[in-house]
PDB file of N, CA and C in Angstrom:
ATOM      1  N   UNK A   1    -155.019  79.436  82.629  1.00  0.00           N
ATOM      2  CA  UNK A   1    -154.494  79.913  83.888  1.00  0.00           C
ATOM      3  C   UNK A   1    -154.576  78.829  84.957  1.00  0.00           C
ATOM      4  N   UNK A   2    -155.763  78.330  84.984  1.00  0.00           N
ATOM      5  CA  UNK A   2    -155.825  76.781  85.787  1.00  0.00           C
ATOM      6  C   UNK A   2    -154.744  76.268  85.898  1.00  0.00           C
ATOM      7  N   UNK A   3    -155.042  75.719  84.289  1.00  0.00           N
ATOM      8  CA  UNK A   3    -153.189  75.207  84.452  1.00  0.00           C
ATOM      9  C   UNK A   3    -152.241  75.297  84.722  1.00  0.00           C
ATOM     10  N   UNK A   4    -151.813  76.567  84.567  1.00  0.00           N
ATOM     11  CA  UNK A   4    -150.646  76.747  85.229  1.00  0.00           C
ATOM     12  C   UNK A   4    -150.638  76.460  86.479  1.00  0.00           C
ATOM     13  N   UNK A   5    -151.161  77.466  87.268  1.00  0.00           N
ATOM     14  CA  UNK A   5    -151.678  77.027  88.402  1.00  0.00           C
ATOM     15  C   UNK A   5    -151.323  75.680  89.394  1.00  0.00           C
ATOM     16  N   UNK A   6    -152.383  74.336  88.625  1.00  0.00           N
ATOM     17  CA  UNK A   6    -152.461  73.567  89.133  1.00  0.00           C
ATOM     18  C   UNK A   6    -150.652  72.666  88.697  1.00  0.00           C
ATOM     19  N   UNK A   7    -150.304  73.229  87.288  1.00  0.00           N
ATOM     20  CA  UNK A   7    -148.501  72.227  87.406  1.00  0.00           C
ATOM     21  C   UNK A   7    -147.616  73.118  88.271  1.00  0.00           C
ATOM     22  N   UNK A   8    -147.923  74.517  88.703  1.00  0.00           N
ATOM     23  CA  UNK A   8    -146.743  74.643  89.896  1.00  0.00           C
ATOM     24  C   UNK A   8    -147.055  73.987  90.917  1.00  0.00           C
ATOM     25  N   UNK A   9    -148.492  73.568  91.649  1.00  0.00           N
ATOM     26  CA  UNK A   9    -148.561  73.312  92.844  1.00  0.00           C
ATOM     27  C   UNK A   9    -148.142  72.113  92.855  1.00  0.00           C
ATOM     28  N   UNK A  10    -148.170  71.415  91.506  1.00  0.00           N
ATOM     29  CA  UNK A  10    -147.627  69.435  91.500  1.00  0.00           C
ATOM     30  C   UNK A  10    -146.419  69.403  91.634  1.00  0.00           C
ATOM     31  N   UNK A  11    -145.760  70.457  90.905  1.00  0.00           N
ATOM     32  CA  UNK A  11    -144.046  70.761  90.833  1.00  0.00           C
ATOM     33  C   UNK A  11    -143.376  71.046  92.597  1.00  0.00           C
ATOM     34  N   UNK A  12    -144.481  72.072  93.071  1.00  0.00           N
ATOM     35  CA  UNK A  12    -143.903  71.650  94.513  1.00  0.00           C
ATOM     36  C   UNK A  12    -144.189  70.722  95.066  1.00  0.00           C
ATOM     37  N   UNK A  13    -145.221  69.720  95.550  1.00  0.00           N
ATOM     38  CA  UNK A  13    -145.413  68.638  95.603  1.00  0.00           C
ATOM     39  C   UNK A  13    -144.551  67.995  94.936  1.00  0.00           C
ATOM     40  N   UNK A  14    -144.131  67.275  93.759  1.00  0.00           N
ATOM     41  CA  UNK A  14    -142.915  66.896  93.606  1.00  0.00           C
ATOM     42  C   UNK A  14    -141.423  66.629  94.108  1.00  0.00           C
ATOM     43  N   UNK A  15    -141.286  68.126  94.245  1.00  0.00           N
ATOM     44  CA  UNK A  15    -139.948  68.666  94.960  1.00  0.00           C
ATOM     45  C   UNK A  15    -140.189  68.609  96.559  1.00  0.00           C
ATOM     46  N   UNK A  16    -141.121  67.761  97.455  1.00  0.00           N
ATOM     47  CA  UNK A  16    -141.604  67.780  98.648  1.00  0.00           C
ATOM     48  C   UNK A  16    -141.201  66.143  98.604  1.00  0.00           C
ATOM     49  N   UNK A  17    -141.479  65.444  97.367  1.00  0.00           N
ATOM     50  CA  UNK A  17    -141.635  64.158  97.594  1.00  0.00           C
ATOM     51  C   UNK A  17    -140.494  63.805  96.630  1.00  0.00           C
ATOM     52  N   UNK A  18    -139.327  63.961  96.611  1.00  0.00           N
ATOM     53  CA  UNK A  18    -138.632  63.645  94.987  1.00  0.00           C
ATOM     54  C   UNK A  18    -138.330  62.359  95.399  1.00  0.00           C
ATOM     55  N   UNK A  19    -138.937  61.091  94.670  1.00  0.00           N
ATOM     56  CA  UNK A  19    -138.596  59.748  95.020  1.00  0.00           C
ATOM     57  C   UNK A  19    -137.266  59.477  94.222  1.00  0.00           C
ATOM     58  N   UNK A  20    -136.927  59.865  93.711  1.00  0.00           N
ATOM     59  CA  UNK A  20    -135.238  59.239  92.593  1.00  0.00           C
ATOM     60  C   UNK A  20    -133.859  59.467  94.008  1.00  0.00           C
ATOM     61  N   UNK A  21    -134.400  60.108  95.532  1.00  0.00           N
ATOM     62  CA  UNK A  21    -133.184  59.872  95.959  1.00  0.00           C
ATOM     63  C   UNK A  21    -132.928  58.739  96.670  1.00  0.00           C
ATOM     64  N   UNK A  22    -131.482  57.842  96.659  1.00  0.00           N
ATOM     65  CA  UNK A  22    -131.667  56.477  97.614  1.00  0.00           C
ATOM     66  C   UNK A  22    -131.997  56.641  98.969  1.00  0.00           C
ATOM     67  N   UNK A  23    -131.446  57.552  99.272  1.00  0.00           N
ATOM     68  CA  UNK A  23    -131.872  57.673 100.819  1.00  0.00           C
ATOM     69  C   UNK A  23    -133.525  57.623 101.234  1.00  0.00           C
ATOM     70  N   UNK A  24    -134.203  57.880 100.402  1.00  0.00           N
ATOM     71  CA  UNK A  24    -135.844  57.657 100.701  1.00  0.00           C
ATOM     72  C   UNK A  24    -136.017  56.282 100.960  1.00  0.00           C
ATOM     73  N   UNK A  25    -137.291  56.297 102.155  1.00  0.00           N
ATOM     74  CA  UNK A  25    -137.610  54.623 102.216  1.00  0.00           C
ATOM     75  C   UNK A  25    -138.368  54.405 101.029  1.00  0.00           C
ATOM     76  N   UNK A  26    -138.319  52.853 101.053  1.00  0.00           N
ATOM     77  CA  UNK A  26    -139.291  52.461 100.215  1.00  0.00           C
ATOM     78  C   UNK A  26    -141.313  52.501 100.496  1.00  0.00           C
ATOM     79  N   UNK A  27    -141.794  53.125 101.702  1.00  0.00           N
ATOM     80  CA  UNK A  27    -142.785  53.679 101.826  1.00  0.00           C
ATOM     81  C   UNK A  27    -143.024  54.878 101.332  1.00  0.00           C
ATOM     82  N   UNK A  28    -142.040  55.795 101.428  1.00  0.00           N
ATOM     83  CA  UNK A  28    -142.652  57.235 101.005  1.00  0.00           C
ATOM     84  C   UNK A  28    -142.167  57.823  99.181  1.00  0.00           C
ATOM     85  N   UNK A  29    -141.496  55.896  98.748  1.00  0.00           N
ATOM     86  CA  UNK A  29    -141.712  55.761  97.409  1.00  0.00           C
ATOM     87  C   UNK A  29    -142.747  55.773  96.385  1.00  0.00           C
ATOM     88  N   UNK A  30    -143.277  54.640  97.555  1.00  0.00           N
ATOM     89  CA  UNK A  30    -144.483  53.854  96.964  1.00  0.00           C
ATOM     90  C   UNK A  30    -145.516  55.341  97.056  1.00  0.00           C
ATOM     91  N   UNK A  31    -145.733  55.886  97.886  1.00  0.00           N
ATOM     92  CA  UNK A  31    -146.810  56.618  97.741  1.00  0.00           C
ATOM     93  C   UNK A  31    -146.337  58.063  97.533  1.00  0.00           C
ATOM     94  N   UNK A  32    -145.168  58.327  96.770  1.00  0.00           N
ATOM     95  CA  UNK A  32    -145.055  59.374  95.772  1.00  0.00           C
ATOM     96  C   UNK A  32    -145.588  58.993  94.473  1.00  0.00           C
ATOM     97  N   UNK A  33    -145.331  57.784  94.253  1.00  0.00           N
ATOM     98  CA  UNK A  33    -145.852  56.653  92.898  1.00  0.00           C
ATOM     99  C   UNK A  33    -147.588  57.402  92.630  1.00  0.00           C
ATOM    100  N   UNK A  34    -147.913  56.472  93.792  1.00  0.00           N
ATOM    101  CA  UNK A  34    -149.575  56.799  93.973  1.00  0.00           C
ATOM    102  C   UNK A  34    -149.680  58.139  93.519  1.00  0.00           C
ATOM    103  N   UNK A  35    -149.103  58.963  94.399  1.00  0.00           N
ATOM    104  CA  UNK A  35    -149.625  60.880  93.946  1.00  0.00           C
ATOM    105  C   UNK A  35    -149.285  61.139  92.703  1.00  0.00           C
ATOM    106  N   UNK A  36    -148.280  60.543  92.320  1.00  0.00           N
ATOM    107  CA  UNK A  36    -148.141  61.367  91.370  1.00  0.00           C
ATOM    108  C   UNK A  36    -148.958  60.560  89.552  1.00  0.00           C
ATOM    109  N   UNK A  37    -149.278  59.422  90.675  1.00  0.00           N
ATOM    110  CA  UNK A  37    -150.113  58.943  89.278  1.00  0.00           C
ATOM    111  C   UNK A  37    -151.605  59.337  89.392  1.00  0.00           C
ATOM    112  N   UNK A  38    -151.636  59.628  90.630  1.00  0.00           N
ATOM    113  CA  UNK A  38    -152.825  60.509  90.935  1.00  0.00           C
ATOM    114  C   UNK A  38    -153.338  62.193  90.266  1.00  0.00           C
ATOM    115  N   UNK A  39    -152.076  62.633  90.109  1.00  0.00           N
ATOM    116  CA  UNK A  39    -152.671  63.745  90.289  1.00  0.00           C
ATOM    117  C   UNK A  39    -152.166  63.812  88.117  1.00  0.00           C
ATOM    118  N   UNK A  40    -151.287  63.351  87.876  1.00  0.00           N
ATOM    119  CA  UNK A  40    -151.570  62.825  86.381  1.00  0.00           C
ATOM    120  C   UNK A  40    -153.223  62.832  85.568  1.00  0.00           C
ATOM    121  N   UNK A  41    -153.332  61.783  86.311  1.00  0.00           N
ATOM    122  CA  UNK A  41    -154.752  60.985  86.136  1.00  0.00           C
ATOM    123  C   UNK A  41    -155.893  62.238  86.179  1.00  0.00           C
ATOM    124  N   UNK A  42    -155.558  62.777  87.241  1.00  0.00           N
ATOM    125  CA  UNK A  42    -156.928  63.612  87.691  1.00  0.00           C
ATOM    126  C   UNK A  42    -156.380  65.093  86.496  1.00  0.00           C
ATOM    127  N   UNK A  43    -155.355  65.202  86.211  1.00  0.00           N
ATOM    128  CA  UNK A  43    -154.889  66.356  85.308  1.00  0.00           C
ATOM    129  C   UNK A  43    -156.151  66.175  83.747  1.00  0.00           C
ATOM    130  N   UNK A  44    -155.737  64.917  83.206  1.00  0.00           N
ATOM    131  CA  UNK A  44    -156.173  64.380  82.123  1.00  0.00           C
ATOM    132  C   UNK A  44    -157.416  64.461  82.265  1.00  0.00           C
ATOM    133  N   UNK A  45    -158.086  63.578  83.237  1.00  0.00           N
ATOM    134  CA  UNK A  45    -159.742  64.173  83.087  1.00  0.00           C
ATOM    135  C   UNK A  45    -159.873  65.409  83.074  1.00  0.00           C
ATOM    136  N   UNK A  46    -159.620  65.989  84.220  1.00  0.00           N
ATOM    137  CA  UNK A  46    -160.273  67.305  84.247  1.00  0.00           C
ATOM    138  C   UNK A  46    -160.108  67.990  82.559  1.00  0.00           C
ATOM    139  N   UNK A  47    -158.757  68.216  81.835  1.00  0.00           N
ATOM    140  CA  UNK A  47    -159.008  68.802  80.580  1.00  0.00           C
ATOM    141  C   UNK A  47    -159.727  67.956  79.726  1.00  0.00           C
ATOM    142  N   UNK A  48    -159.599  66.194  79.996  1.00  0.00           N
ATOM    143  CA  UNK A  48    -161.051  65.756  79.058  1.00  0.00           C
ATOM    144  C   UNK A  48    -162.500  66.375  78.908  1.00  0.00           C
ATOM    145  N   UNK A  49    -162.461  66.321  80.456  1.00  0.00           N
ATOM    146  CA  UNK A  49    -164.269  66.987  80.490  1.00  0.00           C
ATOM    147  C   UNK A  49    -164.296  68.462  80.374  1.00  0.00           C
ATOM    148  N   UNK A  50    -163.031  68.831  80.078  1.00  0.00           N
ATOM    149  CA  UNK A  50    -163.197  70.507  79.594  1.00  0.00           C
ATOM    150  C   UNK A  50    -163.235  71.099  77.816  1.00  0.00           C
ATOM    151  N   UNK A  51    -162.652  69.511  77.715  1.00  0.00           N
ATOM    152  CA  UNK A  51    -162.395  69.402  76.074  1.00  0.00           C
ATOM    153  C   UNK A  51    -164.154  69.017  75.304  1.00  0.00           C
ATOM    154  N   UNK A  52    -165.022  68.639  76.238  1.00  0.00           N
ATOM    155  CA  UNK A  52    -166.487  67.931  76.209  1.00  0.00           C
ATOM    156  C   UNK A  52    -167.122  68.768  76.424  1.00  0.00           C
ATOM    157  N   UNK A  53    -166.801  69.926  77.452  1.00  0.00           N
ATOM    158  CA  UNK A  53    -168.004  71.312  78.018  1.00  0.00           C
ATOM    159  C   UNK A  53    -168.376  71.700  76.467  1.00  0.00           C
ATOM    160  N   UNK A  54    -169.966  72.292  77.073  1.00  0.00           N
ATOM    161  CA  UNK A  54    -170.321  72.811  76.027  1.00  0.00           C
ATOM    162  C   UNK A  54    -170.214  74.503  75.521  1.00  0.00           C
ATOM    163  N   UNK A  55    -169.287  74.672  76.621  1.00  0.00           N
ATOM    164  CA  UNK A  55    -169.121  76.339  76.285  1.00  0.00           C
ATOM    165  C   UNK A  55    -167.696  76.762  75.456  1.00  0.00           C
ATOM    166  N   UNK A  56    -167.533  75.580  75.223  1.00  0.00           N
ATOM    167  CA  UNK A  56    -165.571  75.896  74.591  1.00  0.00           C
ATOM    168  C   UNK A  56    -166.038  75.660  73.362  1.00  0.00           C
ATOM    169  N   UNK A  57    -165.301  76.757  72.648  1.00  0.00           N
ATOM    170  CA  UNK A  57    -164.792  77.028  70.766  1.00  0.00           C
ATOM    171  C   UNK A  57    -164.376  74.990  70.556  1.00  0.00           C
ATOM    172  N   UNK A  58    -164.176  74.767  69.083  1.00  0.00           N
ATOM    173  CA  UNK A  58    -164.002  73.757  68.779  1.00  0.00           C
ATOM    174  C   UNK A  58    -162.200  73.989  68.715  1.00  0.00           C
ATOM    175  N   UNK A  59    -161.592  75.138  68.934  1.00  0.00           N
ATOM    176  CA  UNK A  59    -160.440  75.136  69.114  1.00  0.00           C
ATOM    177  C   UNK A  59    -159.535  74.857  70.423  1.00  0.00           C
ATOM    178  N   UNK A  60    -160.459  75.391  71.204  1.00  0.00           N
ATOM    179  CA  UNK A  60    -160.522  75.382  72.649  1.00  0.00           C
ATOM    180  C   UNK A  60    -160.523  73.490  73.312  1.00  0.00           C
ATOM    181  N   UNK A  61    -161.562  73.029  72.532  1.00  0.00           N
ATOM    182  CA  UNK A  61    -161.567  71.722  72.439  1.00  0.00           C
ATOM    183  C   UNK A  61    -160.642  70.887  72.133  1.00  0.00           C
ATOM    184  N   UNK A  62    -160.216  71.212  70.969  1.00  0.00           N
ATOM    185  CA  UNK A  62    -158.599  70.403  70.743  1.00  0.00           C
ATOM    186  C   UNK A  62    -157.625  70.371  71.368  1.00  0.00           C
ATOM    187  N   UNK A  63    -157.664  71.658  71.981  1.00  0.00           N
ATOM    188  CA  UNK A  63    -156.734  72.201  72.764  1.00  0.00           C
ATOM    189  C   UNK A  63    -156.730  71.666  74.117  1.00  0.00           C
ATOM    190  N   UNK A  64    -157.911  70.920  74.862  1.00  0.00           N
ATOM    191  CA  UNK A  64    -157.645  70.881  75.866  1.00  0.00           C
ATOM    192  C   UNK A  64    -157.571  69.529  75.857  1.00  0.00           C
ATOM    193  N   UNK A  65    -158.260  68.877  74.837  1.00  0.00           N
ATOM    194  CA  UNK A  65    -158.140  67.329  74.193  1.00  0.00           C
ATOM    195  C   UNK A  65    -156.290  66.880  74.146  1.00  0.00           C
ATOM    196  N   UNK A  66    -155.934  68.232  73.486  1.00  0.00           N
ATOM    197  CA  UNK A  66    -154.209  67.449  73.384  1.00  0.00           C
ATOM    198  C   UNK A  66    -153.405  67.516  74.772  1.00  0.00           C
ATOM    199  N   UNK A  67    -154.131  68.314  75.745  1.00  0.00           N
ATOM    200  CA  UNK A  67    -153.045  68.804  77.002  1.00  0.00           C
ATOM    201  C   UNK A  67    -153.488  67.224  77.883  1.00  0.00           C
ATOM    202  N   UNK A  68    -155.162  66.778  77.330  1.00  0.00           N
ATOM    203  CA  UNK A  68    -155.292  65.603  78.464  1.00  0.00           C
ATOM    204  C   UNK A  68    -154.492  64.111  77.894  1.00  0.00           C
ATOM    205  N   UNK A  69    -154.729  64.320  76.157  1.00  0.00           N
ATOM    206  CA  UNK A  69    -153.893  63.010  75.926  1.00  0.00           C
ATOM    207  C   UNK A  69    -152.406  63.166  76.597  1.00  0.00           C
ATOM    208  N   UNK A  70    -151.690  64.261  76.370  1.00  0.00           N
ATOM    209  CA  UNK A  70    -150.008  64.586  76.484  1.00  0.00           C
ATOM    210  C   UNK A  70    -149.931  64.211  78.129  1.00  0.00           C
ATOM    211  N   UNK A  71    -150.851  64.791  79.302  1.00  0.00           N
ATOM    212  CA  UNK A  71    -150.846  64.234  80.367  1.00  0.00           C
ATOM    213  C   UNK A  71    -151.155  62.973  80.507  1.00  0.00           C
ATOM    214  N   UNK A  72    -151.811  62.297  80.056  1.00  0.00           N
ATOM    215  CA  UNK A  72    -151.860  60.650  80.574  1.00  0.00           C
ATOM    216  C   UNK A  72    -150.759  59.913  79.683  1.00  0.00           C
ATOM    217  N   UNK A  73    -150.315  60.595  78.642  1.00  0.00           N
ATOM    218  CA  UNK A  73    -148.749  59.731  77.968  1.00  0.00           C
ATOM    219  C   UNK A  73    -148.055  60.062  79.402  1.00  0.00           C
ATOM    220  N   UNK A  74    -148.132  61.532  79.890  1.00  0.00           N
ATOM    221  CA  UNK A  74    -146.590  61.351  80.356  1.00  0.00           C
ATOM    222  C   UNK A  74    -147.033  60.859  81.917  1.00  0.00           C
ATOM    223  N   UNK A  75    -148.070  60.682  82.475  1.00  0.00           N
ATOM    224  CA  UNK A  75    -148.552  59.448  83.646  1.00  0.00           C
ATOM    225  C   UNK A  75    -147.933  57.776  82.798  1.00  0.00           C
ATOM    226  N   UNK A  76    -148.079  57.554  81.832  1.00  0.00           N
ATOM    227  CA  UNK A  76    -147.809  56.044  81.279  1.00  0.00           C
ATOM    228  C   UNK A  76    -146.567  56.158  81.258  1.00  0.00           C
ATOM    229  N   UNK A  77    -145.497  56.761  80.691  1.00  0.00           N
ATOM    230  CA  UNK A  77    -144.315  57.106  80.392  1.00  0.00           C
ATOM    231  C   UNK A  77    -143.349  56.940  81.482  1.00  0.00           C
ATOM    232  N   UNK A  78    -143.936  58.195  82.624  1.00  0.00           N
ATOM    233  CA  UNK A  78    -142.875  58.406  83.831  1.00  0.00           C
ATOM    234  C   UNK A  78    -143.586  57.052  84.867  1.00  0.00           C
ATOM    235  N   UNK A  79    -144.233  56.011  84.862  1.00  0.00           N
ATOM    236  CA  UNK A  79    -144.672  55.205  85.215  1.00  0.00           C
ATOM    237  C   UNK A  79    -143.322  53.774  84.866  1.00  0.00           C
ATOM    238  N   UNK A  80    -143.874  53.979  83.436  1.00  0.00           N
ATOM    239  CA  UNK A  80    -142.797  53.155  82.405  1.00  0.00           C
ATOM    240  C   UNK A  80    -141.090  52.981  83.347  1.00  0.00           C
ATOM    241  N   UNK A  81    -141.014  54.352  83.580  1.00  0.00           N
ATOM    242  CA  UNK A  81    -139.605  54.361  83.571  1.00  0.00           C
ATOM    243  C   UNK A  81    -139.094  54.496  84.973  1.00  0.00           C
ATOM    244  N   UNK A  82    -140.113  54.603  85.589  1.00  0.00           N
ATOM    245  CA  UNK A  82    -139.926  54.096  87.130  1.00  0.00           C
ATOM    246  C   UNK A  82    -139.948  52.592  87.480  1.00  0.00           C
ATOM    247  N   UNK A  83    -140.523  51.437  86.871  1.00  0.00           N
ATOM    248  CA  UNK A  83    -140.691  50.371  87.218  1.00  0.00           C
ATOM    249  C   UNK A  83    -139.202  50.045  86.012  1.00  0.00           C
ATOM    250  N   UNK A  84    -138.602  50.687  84.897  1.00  0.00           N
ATOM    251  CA  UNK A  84    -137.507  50.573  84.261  1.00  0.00           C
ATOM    252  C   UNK A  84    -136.264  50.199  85.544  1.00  0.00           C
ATOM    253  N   UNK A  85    -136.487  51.736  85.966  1.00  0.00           N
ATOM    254  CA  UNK A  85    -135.429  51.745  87.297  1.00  0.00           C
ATOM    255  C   UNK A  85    -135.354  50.505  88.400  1.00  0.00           C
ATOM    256  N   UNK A  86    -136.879  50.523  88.991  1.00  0.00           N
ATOM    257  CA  UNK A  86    -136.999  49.319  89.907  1.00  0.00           C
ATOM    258  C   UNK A  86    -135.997  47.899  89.241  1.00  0.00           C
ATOM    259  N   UNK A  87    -136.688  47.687  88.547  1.00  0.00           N
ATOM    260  CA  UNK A  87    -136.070  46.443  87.478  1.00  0.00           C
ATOM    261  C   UNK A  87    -134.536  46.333  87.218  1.00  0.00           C
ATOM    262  N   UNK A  88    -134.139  47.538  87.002  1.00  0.00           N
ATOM    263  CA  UNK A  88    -132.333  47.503  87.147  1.00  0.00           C
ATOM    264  C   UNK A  88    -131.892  47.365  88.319  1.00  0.00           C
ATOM    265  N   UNK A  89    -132.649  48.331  89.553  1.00  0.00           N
ATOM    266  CA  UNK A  89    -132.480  48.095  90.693  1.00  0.00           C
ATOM    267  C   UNK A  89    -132.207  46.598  91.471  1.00  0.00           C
ATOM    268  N   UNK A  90    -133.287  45.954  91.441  1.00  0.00           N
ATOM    269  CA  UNK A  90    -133.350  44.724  91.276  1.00  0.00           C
ATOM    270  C   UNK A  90    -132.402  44.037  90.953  1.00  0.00           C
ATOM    271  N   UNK A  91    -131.971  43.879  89.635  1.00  0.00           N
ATOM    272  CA  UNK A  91    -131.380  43.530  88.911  1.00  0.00           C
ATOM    273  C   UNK A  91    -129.607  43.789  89.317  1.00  0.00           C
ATOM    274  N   UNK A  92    -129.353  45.022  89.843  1.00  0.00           N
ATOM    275  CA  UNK A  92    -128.007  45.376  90.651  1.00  0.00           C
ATOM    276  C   UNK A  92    -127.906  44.769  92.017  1.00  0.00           C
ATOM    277  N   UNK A  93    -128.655  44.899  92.762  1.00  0.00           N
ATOM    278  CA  UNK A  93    -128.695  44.208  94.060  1.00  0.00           C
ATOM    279  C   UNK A  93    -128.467  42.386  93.955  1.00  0.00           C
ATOM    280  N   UNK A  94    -129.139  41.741  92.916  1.00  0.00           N
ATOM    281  CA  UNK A  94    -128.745  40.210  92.806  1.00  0.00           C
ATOM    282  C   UNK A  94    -127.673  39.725  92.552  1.00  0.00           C
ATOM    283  N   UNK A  95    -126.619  41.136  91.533  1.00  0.00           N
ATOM    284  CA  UNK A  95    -125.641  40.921  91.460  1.00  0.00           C
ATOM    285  C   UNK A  95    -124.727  40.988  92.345  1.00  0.00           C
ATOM    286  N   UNK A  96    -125.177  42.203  93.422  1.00  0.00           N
ATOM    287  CA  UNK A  96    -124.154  42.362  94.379  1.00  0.00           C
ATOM    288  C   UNK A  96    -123.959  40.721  95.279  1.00  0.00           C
ATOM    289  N   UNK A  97    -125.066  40.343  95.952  1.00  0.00           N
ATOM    290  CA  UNK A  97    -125.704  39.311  96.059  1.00  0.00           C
ATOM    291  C   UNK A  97    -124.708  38.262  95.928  1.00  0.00           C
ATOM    292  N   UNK A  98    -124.176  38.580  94.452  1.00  0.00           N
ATOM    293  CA  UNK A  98    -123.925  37.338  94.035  1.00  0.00           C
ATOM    294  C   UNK A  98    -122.145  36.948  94.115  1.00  0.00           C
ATOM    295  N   UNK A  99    -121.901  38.220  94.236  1.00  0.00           N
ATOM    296  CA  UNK A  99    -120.372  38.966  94.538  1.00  0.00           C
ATOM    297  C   UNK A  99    -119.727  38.310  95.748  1.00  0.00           C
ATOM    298  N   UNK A 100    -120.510  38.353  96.920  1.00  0.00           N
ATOM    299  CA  UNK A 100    -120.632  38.405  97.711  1.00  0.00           C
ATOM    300  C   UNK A 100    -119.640  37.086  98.301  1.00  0.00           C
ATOM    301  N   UNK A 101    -118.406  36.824  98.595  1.00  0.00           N
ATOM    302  CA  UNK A 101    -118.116  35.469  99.403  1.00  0.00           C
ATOM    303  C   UNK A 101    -118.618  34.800 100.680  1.00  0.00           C
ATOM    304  N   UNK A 102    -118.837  33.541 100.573  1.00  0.00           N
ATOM    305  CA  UNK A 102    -119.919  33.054 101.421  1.00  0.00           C
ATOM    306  C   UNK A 102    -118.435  32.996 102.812  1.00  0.00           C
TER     307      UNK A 102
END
């Protein structure tokens, strides 16, 4: 129930901060980045050290073992593919750049 819980409140947070539109500056990019690798990060522990308590079934354990690995893939992942974007980004702008008659 936690869980749930705690991925609607990230999902609105998310949808408060959606960095994929251009019109956002590049400040309130950067620190959607941060939160949301933040709150990733802090997802994964918390079910690590719930996967470690000593009051959970050994099923219970796996179980919360796979929700913290699957959260820090998808912190590495949606990380991955944000600095993907930057990089094309980049990569489009030099061209325009280059278009450009002096």
């Amino acid at each position: 129930m936690e869980f749930i819980l705690e991925f609607f409140l990230s999902c609105i947070v998310e949808g408060l901060f959606f960095s994929s539109e251009g019109q956002r500056s590049k400040k309130i990019k950067i620190w959607h980045g941060i939160f949301r690798s933040s709150m990733y990060l802090a997802i994964s522990i918390l079910f690590l050290f719930l996967s470690y308590s000593s009051g959970s079934t050994t099923v219970q354990k796996i179980f919360f073992l796979v929700i913290s690995l699957f959260s820090f893939y998808m912190m590495i992942k949606t990380n991955f593919t944000s600095y993907k974007r930057h990089v094309e980004w980049a990569k489009n702008q030099g061209q325009k750049d280059q278009e450009k008659p002096f």
